[in-house]
Protein backbone atom coordinates (compact mmCIF):
# COMPACT_ATOMS: atom_id res chain seq x y z
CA UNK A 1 3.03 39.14 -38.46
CA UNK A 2 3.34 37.93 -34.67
CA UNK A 3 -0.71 37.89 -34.68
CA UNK A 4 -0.48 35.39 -37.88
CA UNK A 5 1.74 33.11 -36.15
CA UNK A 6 -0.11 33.39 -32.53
CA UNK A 7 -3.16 32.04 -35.17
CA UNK A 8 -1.21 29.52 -37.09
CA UNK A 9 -0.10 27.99 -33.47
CA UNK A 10 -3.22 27.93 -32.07
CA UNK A 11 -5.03 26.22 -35.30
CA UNK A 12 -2.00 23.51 -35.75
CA UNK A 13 -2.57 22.71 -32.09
CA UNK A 14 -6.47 22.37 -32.60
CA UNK A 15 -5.17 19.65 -35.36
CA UNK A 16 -2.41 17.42 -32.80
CA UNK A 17 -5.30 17.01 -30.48
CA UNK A 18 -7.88 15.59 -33.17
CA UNK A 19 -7.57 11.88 -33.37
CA UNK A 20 -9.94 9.77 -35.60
CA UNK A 21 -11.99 7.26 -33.05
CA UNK A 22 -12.03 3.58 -34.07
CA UNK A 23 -13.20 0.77 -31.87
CA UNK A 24 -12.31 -2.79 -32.18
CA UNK A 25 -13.58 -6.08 -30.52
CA UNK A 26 -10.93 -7.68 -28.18
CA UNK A 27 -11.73 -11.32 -27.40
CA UNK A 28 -10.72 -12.89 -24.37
CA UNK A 29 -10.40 -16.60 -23.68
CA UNK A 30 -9.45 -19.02 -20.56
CA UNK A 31 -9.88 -21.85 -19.44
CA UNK A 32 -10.89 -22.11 -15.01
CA UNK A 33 -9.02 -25.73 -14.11
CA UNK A 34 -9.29 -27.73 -10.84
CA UNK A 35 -5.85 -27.79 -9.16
CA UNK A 36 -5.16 -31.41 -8.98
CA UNK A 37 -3.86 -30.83 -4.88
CA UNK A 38 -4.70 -28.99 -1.99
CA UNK A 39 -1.97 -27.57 0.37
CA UNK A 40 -2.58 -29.53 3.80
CA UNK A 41 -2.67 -26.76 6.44
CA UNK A 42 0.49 -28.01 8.25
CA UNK A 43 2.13 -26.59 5.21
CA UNK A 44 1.00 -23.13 5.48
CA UNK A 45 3.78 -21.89 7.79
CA UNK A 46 6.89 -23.67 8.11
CA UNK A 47 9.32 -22.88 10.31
CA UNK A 48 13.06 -24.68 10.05
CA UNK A 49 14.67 -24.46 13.34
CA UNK A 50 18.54 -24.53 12.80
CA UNK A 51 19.28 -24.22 16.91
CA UNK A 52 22.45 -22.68 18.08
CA UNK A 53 25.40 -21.84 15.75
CA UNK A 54 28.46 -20.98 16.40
CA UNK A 55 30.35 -18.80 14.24
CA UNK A 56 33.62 -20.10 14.52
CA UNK A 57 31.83 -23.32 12.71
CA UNK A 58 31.80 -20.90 9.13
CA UNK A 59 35.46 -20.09 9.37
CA UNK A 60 35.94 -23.85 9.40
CA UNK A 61 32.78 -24.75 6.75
CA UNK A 62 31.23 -22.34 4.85
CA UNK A 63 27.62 -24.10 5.54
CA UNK A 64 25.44 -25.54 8.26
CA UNK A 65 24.14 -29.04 7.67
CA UNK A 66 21.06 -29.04 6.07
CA UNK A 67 18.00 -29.49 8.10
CA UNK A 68 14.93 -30.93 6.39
CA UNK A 69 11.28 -29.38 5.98
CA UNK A 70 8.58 -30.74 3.51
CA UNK A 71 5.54 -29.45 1.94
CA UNK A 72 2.78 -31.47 1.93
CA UNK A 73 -0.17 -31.55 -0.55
CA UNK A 74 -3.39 -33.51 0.30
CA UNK A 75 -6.60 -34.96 -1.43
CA UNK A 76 -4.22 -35.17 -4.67
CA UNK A 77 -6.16 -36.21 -8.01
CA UNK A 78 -3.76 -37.48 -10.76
CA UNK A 79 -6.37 -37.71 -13.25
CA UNK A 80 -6.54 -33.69 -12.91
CA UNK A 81 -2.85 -33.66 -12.87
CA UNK A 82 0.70 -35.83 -11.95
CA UNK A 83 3.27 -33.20 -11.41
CA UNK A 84 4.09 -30.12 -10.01
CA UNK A 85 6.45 -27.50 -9.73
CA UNK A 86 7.75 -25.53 -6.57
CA UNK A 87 9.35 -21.99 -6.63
CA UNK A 88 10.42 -19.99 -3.46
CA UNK A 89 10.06 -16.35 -3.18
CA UNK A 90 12.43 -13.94 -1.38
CA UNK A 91 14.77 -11.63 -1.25
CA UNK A 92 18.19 -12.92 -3.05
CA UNK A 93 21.80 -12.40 -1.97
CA UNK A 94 23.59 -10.52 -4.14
CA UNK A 95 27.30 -12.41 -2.78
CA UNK A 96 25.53 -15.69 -2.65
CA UNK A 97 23.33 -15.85 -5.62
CA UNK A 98 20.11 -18.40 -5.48
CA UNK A 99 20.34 -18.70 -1.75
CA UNK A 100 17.81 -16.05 0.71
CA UNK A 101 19.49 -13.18 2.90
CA UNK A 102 18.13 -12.89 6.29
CA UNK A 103 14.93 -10.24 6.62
CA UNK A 104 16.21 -6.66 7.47
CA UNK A 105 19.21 -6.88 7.52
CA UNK A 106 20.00 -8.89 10.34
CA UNK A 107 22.85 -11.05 10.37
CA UNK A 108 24.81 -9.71 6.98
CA UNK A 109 27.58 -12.18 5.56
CA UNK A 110 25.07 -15.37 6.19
CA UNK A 111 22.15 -16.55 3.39
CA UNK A 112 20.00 -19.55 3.46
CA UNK A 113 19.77 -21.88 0.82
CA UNK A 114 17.73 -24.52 -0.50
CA UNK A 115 18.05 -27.57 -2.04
CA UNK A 116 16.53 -31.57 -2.74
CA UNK A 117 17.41 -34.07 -0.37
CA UNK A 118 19.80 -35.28 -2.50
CA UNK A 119 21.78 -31.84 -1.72
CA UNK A 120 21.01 -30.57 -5.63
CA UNK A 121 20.38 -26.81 -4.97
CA UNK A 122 16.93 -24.81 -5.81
CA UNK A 123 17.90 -21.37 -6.70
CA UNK A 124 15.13 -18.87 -4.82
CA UNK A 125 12.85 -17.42 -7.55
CA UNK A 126 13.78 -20.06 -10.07
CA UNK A 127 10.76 -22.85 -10.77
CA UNK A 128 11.87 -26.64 -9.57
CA UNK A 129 12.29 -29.40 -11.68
CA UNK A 130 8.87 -31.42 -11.82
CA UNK A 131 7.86 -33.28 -8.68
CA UNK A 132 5.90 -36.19 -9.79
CA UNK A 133 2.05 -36.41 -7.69
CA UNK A 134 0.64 -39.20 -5.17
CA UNK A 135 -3.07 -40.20 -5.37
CA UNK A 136 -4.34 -39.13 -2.33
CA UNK A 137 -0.75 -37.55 -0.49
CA UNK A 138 1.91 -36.06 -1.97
CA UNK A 139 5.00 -34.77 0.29
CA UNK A 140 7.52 -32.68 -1.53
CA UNK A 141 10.56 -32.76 0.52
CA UNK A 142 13.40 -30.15 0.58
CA UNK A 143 16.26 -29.29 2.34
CA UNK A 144 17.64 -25.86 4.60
CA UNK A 145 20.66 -24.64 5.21
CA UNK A 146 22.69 -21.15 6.43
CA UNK A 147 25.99 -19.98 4.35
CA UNK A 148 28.64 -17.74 5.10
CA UNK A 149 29.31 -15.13 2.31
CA UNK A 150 32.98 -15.71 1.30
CA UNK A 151 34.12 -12.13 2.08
CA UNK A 152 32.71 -12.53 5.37
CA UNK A 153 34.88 -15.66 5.95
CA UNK A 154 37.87 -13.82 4.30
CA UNK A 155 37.34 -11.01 6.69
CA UNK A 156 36.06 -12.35 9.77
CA UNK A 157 32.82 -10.41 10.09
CA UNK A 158 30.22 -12.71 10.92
CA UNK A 159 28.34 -10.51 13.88
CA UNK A 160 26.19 -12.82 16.51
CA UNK A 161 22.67 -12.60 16.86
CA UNK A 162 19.07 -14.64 16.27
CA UNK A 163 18.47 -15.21 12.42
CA UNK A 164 15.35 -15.09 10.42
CA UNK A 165 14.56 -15.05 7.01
CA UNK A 166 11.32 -15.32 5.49
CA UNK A 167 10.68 -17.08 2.32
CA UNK A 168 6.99 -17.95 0.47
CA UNK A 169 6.69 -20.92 -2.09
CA UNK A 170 4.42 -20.76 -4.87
CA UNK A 171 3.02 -24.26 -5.97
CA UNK A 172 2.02 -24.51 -9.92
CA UNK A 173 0.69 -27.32 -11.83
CA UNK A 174 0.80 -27.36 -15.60
């Protein structure tokens, strides 16, 4: 009896491992566009210099003033295309959410945000409302700025130190 079964195994796993073989056709399709811009190479680090802090200032205001920075595009075609759309990249702040935290580590309780120049915020890894495209030049301009984390206000423990954060930007056109 235990040599039937051994058998019976053995043959019904010969069957699980036949499969029938079919092939198919898969078609794919694109479509290789110009991008109506080209990022000018002033753009391709920017650095945004907030100068000295002091951290007293977010016990009084939970934010910095908001220094300006700007992308700029260059040998712009509108006939390819008349609007873009901008999204940072980065690491998000769990207290503060939309805004960047500093890279590793340093400085916990402060985030950087960004927004339009007319102070509207633009959430990090969220796509931009549409910037409309220049012939020729286009300069998208944005906005910086550092925030205290409100339970680092609450509790007082905003440590000293030099920040950094690192953000990328991803330009699309549709």
């Amino acid at each position: 009896m235990k040599i039937f079964i051994k058998h019976a195994v053995v043959l019904c796993s010969g069957l699980l491992m036949y499969s029938a073989a079919h092939s198919t056709d898969v078609e794919i399709k694109g479509n290789l566009v110009f991008e109506p811009c080209t990022l000018s190479a002033k753009s391709e680090s920017i650095s945004l210099p907030f100068g000295t802090i002091v951290r007293n200032y977010f016990y009084t205001a939970d934010r910095t003033p908001s220094e300006p920075f700007s992308i700029e595009l260059e040998n712009c075609d509108t006939g390819i295309g008349n609007e873009a759309f901008v999204t940072f990249r980065g690491t998000e702040s769990s207290a503060l959410p939309g805004l960047l935290v500093p890279d590793n580590g340093t400085l916990p309780g402060l985030a950087v945000g960004i927004e339009t120049p007319e102070g509207k915020p633009l959430p990090l890894n969220k796509t931009s409302p549409a910037y409309a495209l220049s012939e020729g030049t286009t300069t998208l301009n944005f906005q910086g700025y550092v925030q205290a984390e409100p339970d680092a206000i609450r509790d007082k423990t905003l440590v000293t130190g030099d920040l950094s954060a690192t953000a990328t930007f991803e330009i699309t056109y549709p």
